[in-house]
PDB file of N, CA and C in Angstrom:
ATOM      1  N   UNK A   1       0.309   6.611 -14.313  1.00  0.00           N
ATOM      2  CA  UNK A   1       1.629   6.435 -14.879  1.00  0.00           C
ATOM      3  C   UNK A   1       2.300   7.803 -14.943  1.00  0.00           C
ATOM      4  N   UNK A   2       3.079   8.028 -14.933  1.00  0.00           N
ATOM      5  CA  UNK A   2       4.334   9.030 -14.668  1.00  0.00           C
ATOM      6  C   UNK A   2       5.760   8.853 -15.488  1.00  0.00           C
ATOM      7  N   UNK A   3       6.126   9.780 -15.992  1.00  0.00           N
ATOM      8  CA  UNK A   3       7.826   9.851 -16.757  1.00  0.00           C
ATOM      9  C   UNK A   3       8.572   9.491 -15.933  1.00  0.00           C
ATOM     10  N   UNK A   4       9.693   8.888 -15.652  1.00  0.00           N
ATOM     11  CA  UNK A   4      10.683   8.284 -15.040  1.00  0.00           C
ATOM     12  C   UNK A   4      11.848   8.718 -15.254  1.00  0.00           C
ATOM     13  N   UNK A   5      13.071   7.994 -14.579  1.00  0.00           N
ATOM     14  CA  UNK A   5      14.470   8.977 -15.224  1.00  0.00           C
ATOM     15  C   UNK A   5      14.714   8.455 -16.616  1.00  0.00           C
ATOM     16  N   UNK A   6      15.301   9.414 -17.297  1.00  0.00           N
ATOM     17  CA  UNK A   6      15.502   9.020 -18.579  1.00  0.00           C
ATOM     18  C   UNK A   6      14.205   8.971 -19.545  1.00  0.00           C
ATOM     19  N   UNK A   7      13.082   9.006 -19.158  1.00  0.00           N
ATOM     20  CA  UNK A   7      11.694   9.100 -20.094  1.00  0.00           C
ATOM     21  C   UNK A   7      11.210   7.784 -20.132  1.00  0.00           C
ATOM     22  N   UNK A   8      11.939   6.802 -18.794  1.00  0.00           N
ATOM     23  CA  UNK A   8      10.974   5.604 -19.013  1.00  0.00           C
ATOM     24  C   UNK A   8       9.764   5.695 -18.189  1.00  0.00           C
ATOM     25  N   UNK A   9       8.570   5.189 -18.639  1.00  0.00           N
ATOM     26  CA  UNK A   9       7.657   4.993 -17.860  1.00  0.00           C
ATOM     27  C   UNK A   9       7.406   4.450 -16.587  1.00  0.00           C
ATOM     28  N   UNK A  10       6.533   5.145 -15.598  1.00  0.00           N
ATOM     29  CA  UNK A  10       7.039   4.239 -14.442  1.00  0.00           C
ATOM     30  C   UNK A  10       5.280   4.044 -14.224  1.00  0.00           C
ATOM     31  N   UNK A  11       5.046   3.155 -13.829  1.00  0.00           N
ATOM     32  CA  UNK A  11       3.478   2.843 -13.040  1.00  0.00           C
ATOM     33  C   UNK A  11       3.966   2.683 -11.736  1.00  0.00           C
ATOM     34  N   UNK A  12       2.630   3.007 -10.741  1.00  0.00           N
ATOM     35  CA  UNK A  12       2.704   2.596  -9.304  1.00  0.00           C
ATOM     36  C   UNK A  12       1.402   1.897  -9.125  1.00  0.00           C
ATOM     37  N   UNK A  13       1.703   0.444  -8.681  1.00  0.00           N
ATOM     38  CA  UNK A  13       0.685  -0.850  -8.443  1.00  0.00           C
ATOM     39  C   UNK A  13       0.321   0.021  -6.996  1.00  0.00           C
ATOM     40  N   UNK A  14      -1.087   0.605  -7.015  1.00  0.00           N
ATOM     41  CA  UNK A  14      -1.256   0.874  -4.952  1.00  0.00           C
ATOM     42  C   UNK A  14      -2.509  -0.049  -5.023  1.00  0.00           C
ATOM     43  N   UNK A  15      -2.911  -0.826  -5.868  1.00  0.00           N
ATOM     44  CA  UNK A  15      -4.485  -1.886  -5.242  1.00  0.00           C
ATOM     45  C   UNK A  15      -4.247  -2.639  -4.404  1.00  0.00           C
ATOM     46  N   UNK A  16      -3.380  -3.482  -4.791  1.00  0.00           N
ATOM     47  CA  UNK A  16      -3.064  -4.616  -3.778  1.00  0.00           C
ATOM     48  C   UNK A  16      -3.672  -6.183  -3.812  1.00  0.00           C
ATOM     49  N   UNK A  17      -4.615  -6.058  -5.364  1.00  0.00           N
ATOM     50  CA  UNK A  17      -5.563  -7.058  -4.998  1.00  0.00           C
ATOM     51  C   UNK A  17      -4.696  -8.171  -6.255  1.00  0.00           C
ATOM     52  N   UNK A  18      -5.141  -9.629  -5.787  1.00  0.00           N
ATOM     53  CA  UNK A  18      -4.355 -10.435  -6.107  1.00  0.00           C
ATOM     54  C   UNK A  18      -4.719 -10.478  -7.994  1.00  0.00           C
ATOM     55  N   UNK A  19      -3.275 -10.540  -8.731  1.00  0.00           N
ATOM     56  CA  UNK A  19      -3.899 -10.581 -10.300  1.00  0.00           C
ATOM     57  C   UNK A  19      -3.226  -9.009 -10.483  1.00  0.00           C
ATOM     58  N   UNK A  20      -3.044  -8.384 -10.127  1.00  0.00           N
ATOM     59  CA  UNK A  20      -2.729  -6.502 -10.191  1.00  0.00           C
ATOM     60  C   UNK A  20      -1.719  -6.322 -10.530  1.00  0.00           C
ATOM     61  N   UNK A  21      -0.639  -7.096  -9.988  1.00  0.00           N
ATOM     62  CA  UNK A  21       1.122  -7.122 -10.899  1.00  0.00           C
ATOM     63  C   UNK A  21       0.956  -7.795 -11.878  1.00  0.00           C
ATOM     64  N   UNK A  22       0.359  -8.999 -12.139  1.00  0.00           N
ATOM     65  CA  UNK A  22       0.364  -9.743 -13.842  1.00  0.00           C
ATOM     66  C   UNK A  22      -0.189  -8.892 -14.552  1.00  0.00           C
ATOM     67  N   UNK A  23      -1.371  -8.078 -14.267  1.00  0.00           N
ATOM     68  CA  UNK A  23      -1.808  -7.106 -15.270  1.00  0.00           C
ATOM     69  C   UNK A  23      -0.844  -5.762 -15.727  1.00  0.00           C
ATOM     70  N   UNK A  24      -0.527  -5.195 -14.710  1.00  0.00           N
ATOM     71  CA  UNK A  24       0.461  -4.625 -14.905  1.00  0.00           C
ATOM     72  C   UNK A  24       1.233  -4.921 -15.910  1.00  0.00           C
ATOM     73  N   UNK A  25       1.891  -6.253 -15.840  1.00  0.00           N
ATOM     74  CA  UNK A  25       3.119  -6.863 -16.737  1.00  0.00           C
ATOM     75  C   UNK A  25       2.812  -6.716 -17.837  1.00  0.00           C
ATOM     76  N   UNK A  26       1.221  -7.216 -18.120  1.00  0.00           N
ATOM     77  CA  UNK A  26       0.765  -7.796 -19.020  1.00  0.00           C
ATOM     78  C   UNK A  26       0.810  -6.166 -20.019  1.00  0.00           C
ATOM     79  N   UNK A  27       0.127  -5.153 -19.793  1.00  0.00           N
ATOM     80  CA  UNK A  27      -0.347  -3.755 -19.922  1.00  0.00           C
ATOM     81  C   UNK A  27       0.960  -2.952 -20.135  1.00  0.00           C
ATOM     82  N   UNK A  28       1.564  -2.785 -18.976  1.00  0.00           N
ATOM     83  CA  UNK A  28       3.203  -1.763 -19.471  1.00  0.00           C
ATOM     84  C   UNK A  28       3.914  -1.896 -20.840  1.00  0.00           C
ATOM     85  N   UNK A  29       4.327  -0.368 -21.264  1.00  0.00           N
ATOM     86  CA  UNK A  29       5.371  -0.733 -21.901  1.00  0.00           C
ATOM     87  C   UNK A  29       6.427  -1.201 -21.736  1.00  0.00           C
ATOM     88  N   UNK A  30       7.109  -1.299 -22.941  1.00  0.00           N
ATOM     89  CA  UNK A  30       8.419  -1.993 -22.417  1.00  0.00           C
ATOM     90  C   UNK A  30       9.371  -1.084 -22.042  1.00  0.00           C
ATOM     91  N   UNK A  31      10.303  -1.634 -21.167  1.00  0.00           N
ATOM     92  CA  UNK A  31      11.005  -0.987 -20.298  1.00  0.00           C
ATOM     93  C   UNK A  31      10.525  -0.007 -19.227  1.00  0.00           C
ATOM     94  N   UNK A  32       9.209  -0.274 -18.649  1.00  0.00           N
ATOM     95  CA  UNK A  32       8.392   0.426 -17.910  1.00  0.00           C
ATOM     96  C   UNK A  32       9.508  -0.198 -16.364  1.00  0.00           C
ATOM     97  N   UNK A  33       9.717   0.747 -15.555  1.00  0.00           N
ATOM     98  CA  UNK A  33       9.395   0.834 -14.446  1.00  0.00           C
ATOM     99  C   UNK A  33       8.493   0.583 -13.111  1.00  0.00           C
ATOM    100  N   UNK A  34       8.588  -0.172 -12.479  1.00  0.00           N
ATOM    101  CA  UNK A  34       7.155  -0.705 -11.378  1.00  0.00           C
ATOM    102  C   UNK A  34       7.410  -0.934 -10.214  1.00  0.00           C
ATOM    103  N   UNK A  35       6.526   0.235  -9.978  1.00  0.00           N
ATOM    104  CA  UNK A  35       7.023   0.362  -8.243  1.00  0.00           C
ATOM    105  C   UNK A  35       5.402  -0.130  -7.493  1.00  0.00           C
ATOM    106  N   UNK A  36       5.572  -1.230  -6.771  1.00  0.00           N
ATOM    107  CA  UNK A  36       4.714  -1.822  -6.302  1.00  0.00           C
ATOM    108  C   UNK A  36       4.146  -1.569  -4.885  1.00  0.00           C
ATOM    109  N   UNK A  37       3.559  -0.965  -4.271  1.00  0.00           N
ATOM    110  CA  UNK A  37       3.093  -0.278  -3.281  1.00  0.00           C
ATOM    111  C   UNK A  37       1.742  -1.139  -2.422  1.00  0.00           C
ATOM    112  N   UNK A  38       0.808  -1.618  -3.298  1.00  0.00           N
ATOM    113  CA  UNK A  38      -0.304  -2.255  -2.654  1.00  0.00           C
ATOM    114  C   UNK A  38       0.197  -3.520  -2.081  1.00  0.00           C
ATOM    115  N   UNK A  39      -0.387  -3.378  -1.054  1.00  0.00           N
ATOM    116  CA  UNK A  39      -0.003  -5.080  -0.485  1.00  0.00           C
ATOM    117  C   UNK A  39      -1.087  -5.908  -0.669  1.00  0.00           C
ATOM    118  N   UNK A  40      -0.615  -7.499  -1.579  1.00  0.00           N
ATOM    119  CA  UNK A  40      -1.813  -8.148  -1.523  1.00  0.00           C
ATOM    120  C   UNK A  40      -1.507  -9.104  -0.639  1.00  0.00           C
ATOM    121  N   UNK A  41      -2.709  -9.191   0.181  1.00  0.00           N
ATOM    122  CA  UNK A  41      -2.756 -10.250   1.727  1.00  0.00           C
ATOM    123  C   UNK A  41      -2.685 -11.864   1.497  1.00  0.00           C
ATOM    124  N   UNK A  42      -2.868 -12.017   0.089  1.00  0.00           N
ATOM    125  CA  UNK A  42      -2.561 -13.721  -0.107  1.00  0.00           C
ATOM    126  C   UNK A  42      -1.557 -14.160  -1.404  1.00  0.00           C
ATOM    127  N   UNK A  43      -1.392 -15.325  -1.317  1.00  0.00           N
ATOM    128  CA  UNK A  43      -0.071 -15.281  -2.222  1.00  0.00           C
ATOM    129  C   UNK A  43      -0.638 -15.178  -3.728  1.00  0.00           C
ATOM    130  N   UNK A  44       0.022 -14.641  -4.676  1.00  0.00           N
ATOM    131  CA  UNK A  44      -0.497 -14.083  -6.559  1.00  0.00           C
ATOM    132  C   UNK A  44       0.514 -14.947  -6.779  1.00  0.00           C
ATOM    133  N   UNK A  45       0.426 -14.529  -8.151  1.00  0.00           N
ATOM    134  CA  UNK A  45       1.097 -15.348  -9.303  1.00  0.00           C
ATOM    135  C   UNK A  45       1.479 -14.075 -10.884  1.00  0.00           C
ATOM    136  N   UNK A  46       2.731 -14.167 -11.018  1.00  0.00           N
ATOM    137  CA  UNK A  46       3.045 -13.757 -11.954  1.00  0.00           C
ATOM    138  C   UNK A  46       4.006 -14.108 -13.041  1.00  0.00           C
ATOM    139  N   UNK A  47       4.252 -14.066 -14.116  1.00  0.00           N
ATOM    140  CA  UNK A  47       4.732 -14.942 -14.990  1.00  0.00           C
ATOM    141  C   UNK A  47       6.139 -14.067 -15.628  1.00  0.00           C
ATOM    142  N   UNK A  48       6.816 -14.375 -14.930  1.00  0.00           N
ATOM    143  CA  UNK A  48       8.067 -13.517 -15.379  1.00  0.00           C
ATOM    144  C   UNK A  48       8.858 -13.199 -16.536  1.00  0.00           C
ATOM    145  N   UNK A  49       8.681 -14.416 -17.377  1.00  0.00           N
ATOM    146  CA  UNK A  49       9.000 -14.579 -19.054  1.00  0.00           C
ATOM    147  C   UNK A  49       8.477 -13.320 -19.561  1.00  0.00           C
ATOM    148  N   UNK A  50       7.320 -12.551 -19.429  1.00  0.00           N
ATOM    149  CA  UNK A  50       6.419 -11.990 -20.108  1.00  0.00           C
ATOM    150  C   UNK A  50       7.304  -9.968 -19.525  1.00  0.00           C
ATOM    151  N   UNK A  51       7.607  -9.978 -18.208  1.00  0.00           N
ATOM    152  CA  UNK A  51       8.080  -9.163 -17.611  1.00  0.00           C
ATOM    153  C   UNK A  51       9.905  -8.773 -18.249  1.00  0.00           C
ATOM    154  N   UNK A  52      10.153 -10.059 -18.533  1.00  0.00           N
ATOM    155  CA  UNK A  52      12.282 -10.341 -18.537  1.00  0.00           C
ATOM    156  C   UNK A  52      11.542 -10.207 -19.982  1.00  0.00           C
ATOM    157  N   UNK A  53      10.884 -10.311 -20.991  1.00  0.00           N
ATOM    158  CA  UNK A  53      10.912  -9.907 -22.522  1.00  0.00           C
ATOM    159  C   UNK A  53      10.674  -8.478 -22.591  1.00  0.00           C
ATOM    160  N   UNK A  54       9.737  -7.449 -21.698  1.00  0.00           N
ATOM    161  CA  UNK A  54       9.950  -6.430 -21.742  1.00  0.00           C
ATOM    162  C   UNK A  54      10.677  -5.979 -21.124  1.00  0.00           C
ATOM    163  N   UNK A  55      11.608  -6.208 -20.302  1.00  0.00           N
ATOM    164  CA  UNK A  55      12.469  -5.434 -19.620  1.00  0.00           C
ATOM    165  C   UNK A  55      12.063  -4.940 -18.718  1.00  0.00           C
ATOM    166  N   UNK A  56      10.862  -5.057 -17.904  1.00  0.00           N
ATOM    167  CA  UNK A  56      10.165  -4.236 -17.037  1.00  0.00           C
ATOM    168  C   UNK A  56      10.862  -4.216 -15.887  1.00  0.00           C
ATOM    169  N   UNK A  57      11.095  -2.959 -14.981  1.00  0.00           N
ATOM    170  CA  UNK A  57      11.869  -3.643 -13.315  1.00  0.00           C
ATOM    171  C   UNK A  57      10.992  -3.339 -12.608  1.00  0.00           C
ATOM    172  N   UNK A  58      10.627  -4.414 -11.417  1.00  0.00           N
ATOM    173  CA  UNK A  58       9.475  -4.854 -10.918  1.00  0.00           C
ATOM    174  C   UNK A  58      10.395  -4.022  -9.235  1.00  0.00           C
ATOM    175  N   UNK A  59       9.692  -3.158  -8.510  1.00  0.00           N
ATOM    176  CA  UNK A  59      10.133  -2.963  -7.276  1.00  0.00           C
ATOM    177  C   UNK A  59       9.165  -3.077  -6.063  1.00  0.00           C
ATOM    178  N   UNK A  60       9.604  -3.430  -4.932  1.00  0.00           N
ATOM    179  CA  UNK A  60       8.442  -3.541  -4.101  1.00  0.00           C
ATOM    180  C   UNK A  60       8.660  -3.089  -2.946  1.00  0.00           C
ATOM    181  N   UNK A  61       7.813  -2.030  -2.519  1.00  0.00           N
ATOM    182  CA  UNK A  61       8.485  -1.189  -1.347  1.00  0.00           C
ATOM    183  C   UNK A  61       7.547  -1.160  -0.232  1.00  0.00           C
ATOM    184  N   UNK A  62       7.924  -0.720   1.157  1.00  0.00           N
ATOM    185  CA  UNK A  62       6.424  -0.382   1.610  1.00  0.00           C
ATOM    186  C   UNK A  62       6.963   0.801   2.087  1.00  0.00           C
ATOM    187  N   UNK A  63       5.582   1.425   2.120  1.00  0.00           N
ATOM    188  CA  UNK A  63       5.574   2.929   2.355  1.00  0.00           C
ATOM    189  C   UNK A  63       5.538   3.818   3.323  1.00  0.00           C
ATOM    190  N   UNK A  64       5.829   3.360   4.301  1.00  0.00           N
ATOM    191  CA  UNK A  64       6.535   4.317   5.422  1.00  0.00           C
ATOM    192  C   UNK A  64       7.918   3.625   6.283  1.00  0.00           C
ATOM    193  N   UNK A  65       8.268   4.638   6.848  1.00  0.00           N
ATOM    194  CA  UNK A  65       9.744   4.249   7.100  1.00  0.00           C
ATOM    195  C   UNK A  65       9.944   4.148   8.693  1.00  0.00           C
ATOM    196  N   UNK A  66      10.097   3.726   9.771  1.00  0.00           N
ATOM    197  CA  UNK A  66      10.130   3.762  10.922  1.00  0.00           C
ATOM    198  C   UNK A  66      10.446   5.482  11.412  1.00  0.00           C
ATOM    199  N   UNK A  67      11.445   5.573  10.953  1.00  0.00           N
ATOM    200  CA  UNK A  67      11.521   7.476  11.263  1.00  0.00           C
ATOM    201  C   UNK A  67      10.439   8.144  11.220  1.00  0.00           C
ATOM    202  N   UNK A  68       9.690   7.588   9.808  1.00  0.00           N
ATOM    203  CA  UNK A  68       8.236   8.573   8.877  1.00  0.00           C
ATOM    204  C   UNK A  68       6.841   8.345  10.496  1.00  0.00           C
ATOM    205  N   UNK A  69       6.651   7.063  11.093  1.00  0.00           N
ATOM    206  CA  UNK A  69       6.321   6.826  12.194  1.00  0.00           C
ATOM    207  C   UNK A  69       6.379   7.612  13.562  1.00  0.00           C
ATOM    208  N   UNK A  70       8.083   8.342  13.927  1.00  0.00           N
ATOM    209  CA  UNK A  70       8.207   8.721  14.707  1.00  0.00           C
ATOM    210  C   UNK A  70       7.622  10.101  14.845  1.00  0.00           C
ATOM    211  N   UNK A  71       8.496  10.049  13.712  1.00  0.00           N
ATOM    212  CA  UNK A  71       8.063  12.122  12.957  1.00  0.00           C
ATOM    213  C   UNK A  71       6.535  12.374  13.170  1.00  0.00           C
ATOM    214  N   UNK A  72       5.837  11.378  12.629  1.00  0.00           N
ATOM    215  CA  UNK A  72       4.121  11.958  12.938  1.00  0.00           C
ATOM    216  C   UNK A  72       3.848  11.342  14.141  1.00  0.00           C
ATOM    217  N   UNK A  73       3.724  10.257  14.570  1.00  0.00           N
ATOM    218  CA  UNK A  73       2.799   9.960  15.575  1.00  0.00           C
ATOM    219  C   UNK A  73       2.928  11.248  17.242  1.00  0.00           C
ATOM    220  N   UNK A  74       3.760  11.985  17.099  1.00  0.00           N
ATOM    221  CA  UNK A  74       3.246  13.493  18.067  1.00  0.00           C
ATOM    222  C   UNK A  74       2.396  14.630  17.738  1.00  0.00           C
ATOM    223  N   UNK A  75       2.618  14.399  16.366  1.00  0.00           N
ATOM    224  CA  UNK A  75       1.201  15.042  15.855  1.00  0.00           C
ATOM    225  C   UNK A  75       0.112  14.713  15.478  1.00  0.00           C
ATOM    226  N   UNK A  76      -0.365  13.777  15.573  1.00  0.00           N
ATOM    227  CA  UNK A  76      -1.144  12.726  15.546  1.00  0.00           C
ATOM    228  C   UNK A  76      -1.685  12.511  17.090  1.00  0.00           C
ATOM    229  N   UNK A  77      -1.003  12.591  17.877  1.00  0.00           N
ATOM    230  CA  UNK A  77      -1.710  12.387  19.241  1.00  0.00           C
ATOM    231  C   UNK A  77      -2.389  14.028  19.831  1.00  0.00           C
ATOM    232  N   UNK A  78      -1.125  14.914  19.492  1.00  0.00           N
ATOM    233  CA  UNK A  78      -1.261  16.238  19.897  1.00  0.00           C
ATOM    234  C   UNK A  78      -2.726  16.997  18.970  1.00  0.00           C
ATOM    235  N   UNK A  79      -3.568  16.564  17.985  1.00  0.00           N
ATOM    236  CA  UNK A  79      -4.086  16.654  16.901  1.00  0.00           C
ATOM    237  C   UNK A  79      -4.342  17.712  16.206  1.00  0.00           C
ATOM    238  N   UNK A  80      -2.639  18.167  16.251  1.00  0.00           N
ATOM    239  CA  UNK A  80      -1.593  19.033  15.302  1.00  0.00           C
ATOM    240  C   UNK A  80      -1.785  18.127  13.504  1.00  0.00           C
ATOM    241  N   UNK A  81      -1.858  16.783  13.376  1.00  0.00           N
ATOM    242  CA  UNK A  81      -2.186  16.473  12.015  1.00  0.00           C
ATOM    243  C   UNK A  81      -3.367  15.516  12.286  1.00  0.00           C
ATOM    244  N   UNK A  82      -4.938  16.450  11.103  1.00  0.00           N
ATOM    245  CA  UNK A  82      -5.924  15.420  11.219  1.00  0.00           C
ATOM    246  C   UNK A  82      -5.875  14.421  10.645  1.00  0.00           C
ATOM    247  N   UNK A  83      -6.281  13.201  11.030  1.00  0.00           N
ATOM    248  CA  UNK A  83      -6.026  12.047  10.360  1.00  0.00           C
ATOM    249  C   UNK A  83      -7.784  11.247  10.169  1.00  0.00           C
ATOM    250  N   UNK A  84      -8.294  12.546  10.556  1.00  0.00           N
ATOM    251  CA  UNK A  84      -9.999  11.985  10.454  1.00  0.00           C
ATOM    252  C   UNK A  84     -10.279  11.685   8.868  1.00  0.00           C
ATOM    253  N   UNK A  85      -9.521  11.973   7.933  1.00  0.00           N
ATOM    254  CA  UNK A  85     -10.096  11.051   6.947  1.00  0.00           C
ATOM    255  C   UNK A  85      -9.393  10.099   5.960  1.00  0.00           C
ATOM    256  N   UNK A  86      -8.506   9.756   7.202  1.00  0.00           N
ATOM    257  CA  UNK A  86      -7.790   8.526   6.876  1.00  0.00           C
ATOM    258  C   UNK A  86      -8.577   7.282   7.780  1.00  0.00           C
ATOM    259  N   UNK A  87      -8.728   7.606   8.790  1.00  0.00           N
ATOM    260  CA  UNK A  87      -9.344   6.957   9.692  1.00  0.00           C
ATOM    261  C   UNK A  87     -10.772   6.283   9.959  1.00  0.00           C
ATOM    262  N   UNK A  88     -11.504   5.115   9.973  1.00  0.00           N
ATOM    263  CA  UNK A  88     -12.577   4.248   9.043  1.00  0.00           C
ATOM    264  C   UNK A  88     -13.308   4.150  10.517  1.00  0.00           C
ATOM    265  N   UNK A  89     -12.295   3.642  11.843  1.00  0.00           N
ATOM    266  CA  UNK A  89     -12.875   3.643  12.810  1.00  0.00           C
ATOM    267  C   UNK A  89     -11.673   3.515  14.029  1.00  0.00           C
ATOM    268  N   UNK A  90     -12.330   3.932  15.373  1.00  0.00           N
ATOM    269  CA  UNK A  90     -11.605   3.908  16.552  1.00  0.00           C
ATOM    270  C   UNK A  90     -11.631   2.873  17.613  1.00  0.00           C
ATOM    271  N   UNK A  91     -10.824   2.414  18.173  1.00  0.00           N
ATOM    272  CA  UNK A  91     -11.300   1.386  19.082  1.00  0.00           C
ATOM    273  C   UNK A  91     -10.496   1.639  20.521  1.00  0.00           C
ATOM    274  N   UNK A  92     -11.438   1.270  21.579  1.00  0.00           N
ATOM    275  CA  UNK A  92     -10.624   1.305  22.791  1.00  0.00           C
ATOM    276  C   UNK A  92      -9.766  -0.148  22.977  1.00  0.00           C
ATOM    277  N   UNK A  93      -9.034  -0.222  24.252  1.00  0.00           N
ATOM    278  CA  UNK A  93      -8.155  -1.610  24.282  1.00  0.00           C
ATOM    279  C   UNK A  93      -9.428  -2.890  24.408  1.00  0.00           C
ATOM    280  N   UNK A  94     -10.539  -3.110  24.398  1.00  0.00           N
ATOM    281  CA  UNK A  94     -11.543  -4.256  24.669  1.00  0.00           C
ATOM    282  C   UNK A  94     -12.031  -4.474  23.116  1.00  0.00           C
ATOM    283  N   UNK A  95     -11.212  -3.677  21.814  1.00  0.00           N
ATOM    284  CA  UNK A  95     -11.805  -3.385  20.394  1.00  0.00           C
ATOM    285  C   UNK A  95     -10.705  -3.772  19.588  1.00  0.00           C
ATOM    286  N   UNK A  96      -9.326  -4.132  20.108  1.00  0.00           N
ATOM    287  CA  UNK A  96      -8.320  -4.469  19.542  1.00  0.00           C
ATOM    288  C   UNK A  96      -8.219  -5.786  18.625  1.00  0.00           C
ATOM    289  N   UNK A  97      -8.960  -6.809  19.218  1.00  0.00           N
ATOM    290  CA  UNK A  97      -9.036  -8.008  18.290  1.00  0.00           C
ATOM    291  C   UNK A  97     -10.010  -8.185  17.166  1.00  0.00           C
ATOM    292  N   UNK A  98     -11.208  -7.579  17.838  1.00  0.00           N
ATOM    293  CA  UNK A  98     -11.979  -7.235  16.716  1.00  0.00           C
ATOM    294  C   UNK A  98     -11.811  -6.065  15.403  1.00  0.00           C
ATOM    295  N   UNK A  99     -10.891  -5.203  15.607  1.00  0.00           N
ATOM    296  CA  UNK A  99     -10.391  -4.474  14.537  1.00  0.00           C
ATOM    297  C   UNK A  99      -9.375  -4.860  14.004  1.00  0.00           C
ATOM    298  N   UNK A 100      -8.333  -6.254  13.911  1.00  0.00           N
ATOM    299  CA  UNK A 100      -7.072  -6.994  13.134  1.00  0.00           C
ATOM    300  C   UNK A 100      -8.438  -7.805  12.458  1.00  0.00           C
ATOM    301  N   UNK A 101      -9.302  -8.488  12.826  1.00  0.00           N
ATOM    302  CA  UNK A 101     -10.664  -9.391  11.824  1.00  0.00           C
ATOM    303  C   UNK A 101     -11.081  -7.818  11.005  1.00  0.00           C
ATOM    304  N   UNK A 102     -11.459  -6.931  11.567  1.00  0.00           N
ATOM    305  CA  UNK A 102     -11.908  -6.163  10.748  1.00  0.00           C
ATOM    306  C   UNK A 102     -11.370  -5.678   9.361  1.00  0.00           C
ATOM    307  N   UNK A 103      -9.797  -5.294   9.801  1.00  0.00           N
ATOM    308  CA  UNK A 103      -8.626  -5.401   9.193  1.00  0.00           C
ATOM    309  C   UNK A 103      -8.740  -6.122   7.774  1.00  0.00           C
ATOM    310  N   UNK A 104      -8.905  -7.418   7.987  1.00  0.00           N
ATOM    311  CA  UNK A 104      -8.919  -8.332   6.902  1.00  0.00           C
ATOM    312  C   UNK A 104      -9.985  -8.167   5.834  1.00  0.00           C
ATOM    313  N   UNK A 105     -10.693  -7.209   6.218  1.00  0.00           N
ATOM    314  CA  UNK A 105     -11.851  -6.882   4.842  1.00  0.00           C
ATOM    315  C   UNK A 105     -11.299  -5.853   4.356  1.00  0.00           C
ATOM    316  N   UNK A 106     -10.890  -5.298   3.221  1.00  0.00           N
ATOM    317  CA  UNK A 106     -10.609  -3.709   2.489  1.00  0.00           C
ATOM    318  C   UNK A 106     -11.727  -3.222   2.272  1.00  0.00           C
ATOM    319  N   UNK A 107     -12.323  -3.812   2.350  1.00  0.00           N
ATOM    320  CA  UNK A 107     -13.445  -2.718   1.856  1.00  0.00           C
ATOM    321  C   UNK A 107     -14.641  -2.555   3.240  1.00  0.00           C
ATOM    322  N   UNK A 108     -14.258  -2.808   4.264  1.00  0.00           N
ATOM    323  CA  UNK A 108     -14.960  -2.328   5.469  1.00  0.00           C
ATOM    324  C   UNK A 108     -14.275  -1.501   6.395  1.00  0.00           C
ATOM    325  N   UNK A 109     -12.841  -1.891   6.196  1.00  0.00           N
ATOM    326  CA  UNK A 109     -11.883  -0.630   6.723  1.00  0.00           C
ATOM    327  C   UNK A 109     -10.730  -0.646   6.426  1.00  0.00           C
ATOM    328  N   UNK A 110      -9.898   0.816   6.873  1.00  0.00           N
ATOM    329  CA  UNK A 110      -8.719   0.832   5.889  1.00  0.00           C
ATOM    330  C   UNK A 110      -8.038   1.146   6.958  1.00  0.00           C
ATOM    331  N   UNK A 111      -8.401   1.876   8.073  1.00  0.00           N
ATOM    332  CA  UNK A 111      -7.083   2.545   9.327  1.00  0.00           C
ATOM    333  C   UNK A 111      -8.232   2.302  10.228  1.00  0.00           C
ATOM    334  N   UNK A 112      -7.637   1.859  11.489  1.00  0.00           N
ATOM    335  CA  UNK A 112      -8.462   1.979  12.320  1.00  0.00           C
ATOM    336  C   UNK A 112      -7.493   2.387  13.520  1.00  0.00           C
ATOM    337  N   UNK A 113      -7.681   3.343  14.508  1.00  0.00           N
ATOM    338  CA  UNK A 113      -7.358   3.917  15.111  1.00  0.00           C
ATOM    339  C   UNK A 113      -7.136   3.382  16.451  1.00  0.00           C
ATOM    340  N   UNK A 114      -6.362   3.360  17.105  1.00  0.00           N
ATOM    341  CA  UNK A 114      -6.090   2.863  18.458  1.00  0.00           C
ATOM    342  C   UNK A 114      -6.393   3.941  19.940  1.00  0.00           C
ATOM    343  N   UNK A 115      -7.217   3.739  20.703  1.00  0.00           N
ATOM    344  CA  UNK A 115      -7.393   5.185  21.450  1.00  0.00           C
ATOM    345  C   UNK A 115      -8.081   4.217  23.241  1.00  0.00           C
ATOM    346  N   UNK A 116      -6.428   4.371  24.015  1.00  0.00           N
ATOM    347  CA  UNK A 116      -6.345   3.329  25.234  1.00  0.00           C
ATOM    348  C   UNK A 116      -7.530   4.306  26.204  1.00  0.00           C
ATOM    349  N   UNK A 117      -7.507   5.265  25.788  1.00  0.00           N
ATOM    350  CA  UNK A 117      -8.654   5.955  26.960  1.00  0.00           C
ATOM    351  C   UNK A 117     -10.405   5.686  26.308  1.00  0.00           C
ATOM    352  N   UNK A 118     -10.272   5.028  25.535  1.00  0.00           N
ATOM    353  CA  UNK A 118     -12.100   4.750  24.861  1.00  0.00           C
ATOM    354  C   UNK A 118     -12.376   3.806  26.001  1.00  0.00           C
TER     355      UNK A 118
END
């Protein structure tokens, strides 16, 4: 949690896992700020009565910007920026379908790397 403008509180949701914004709701002060960052992969549930009594503002962003994309991926190829420990695993083009299944576990990988000459 972090000061906000004006001294309201702001939290940033980055889990993503389903149940993580109701807690949030549930937990913030009032008039907290919420900037929602984790993506959860199946549909949640949150109870808004509980959110509109504190005043909370619920935002949901994702975190890179098509520009933010352009800007790195030459340094990223050139390997001007390491990205070795962002990176869980690499795959050549015969590894592509099996790393979107892989994808779907968080906790077996988080980036997996695309590399057409493997």
């Amino acid at each position: 949690m972090m000061g906000g403008s004006l001294g309201r509180p702001v939290i940033f949701e980055c889990v993503g896992a389903p149940g993580m914004v109701q807690a949030l709701i549930e937990a913030a002060p009032a008039a907290t700020q919420s900037v929602v960052v984790g993506v959860c992969m199946e549909t949640d549930r949150i109870e808004p009565s509980i959110a509109i009594t504190k005043s909370i503002e619920l935002t949901f962003v994702f975190g890179d910007t098509p520009q933010e994309f352009a800007d790195t991926m030459p340094g990223i190829s050139q390997g001007v920026i390491d990205v070795s420990g962002l990176v869980t695993s690499q795959v050549g083009l015969n590894g592509v379908e099996d790393a979107f299944i892989a994808l779907s576990d968080p906790e077996a990988q988080a980036r997996i790397l695309f590399d057409p000459g493997r």
